[in-house]
PDB file of N, CA and C in Angstrom:
ATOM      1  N   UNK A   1       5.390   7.921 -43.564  1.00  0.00           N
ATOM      2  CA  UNK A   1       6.255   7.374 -42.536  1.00  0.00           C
ATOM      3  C   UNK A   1       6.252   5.856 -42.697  1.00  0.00           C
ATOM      4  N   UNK A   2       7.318   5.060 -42.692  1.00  0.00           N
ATOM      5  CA  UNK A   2       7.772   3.900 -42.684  1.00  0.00           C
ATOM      6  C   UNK A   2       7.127   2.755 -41.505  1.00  0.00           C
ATOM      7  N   UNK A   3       6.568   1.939 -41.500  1.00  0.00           N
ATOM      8  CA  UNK A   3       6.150   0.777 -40.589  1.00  0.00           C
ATOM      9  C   UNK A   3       7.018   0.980 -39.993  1.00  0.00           C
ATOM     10  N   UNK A   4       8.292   0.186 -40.195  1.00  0.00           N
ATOM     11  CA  UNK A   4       9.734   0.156 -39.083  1.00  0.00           C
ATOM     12  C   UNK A   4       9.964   1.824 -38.452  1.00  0.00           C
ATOM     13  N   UNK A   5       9.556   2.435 -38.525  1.00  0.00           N
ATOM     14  CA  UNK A   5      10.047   3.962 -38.217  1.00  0.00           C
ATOM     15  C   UNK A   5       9.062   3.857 -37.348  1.00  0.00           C
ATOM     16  N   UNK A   6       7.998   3.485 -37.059  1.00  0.00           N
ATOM     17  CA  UNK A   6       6.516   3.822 -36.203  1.00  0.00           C
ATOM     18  C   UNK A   6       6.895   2.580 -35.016  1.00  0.00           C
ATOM     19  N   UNK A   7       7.523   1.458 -35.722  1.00  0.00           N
ATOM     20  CA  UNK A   7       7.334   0.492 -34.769  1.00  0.00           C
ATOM     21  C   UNK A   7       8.239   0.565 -33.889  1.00  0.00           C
ATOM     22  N   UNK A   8       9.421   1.397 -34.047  1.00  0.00           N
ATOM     23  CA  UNK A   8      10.671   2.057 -33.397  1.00  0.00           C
ATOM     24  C   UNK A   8      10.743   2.781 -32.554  1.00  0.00           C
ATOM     25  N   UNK A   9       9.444   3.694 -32.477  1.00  0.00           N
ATOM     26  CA  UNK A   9       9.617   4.691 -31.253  1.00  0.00           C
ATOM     27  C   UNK A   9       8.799   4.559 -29.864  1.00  0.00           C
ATOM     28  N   UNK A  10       9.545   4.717 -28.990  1.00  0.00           N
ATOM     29  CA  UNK A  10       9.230   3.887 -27.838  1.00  0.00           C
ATOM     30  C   UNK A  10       8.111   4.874 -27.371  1.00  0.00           C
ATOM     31  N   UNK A  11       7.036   3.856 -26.632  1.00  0.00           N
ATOM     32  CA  UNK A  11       5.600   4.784 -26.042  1.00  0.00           C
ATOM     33  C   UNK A  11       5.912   4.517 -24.643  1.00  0.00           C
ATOM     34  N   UNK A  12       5.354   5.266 -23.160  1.00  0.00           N
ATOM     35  CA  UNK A  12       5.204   5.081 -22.415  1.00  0.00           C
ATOM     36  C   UNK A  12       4.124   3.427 -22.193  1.00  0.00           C
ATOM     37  N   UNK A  13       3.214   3.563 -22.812  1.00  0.00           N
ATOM     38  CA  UNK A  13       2.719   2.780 -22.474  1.00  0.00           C
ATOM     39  C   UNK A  13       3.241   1.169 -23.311  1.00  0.00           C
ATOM     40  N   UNK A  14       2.531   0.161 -23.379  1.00  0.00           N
ATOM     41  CA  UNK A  14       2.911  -1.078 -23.676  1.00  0.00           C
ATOM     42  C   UNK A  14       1.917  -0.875 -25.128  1.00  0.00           C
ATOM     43  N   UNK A  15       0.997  -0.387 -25.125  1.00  0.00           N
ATOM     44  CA  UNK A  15      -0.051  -1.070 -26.338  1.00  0.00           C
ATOM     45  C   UNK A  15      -0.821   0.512 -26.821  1.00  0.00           C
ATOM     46  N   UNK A  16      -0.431   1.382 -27.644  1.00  0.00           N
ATOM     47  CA  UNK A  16      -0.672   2.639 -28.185  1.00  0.00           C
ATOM     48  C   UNK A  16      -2.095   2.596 -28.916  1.00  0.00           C
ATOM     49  N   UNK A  17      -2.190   1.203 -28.863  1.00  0.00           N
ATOM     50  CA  UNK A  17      -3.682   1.035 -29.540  1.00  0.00           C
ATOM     51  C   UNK A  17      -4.632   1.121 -28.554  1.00  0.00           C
ATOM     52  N   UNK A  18      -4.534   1.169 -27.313  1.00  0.00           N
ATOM     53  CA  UNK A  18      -5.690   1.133 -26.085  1.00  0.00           C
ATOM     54  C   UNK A  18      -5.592   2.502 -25.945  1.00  0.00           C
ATOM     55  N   UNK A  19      -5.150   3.574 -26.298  1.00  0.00           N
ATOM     56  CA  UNK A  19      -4.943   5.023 -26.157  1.00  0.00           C
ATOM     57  C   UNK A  19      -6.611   5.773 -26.007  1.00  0.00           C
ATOM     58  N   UNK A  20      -7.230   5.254 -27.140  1.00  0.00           N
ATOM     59  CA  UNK A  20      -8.620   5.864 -27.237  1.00  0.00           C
ATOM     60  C   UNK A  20      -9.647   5.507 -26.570  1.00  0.00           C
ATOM     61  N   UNK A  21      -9.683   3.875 -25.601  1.00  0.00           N
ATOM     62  CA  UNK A  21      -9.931   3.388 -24.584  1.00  0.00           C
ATOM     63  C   UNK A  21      -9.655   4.366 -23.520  1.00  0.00           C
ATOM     64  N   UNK A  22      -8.986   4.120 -23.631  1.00  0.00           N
ATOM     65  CA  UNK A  22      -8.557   4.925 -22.334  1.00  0.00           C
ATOM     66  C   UNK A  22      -9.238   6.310 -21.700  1.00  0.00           C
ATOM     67  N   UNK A  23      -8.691   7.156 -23.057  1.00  0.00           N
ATOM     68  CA  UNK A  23      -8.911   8.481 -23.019  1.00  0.00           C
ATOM     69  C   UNK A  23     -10.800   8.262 -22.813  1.00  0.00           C
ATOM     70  N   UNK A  24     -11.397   7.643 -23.773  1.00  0.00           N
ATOM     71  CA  UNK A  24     -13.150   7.508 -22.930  1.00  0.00           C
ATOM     72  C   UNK A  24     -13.351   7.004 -21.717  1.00  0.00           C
ATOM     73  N   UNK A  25     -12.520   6.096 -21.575  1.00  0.00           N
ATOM     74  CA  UNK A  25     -12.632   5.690 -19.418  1.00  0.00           C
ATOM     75  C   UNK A  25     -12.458   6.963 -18.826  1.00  0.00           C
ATOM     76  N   UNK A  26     -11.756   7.667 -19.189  1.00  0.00           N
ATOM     77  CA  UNK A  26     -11.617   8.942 -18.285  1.00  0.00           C
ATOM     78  C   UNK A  26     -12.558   9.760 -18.602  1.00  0.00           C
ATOM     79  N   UNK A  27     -12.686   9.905 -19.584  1.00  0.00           N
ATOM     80  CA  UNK A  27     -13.888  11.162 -19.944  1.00  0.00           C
ATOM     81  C   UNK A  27     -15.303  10.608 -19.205  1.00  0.00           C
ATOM     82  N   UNK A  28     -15.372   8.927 -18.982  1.00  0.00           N
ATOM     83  CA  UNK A  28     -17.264   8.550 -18.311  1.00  0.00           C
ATOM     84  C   UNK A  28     -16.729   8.825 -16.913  1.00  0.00           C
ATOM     85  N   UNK A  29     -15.314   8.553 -16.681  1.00  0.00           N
ATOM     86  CA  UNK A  29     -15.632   8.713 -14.992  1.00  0.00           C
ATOM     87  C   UNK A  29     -15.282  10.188 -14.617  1.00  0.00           C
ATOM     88  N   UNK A  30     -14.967  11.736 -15.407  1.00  0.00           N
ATOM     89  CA  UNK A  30     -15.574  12.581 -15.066  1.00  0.00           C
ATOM     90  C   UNK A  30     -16.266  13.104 -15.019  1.00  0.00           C
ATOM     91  N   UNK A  31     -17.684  12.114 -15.677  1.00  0.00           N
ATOM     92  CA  UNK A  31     -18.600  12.830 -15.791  1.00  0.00           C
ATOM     93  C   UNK A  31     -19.619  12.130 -14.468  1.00  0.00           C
ATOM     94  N   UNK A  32     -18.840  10.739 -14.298  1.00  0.00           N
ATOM     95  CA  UNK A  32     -19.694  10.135 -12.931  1.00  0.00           C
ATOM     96  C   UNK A  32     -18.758   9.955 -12.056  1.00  0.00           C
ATOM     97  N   UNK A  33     -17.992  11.009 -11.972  1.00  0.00           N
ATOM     98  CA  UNK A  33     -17.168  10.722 -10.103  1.00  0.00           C
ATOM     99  C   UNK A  33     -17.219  12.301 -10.102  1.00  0.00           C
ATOM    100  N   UNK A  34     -17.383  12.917  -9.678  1.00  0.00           N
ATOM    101  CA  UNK A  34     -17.391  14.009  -9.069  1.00  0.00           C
ATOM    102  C   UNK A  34     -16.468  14.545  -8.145  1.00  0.00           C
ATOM    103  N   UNK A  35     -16.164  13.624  -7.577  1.00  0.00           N
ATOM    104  CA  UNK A  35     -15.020  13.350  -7.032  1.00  0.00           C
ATOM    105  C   UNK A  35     -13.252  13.136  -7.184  1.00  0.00           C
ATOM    106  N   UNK A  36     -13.569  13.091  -8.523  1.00  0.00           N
ATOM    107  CA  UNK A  36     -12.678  12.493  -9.450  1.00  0.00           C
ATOM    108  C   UNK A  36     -11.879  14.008 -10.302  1.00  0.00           C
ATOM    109  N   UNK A  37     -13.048  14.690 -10.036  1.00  0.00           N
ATOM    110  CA  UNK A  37     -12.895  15.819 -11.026  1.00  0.00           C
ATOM    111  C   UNK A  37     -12.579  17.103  -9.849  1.00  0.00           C
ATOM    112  N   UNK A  38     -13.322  16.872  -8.556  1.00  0.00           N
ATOM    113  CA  UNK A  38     -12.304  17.687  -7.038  1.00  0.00           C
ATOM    114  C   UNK A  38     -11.122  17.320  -6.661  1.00  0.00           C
ATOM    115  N   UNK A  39     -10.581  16.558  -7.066  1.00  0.00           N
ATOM    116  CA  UNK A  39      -9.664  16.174  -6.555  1.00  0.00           C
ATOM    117  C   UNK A  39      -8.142  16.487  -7.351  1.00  0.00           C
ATOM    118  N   UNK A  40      -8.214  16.361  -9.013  1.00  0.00           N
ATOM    119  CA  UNK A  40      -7.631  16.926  -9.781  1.00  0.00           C
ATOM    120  C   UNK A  40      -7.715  18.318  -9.988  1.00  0.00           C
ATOM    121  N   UNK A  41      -8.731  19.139  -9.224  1.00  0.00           N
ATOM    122  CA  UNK A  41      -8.843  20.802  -9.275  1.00  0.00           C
ATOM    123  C   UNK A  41      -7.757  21.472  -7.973  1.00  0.00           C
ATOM    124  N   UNK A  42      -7.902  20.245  -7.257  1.00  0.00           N
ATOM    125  CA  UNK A  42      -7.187  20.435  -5.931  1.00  0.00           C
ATOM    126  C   UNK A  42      -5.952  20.143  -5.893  1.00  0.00           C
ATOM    127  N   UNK A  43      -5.304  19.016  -6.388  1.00  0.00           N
ATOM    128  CA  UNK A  43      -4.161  18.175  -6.301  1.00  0.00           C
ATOM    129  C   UNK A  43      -3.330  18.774  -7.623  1.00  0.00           C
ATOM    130  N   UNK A  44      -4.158  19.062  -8.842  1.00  0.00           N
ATOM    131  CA  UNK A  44      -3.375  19.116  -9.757  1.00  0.00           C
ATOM    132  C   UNK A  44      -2.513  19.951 -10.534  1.00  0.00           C
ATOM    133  N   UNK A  45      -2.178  21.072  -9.605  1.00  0.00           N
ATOM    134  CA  UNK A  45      -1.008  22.191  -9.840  1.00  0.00           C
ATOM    135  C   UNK A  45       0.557  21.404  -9.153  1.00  0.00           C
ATOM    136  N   UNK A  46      -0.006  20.322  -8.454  1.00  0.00           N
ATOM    137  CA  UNK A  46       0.835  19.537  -7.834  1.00  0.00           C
ATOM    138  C   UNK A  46       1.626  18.027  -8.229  1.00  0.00           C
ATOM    139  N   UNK A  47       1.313  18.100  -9.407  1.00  0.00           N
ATOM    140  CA  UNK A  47       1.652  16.763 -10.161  1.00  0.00           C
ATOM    141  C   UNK A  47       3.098  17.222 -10.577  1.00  0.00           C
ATOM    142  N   UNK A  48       4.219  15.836 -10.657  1.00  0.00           N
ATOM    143  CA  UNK A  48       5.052  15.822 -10.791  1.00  0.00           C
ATOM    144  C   UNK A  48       5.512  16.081 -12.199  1.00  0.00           C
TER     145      UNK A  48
END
């Protein structure tokens, strides 16, 4: 795949490189909010 072909397709986010950041922020705070993880068991048949 082409640089210009990659740099072309639009991401939700601003910066595709913080992706794997990310995805570990979420993975430490379900393992330390507890809360975090009731609340998406509860709420989350309900997401838009």
């Amino acid at each position: 795949m082409s640089t210009s072909l990659i740099e072309n397709i639009p991401y939700k986010v601003a910066d595709i490189g913080l992706a794997e950041a990310g995805r570990k922020s979420i993975s430490v705070s379900e393992k330390e909010m507890p809360g975090l993880m009731a609340s998406r068991e509860k709420y989350g048949a309900e997401q838009p």
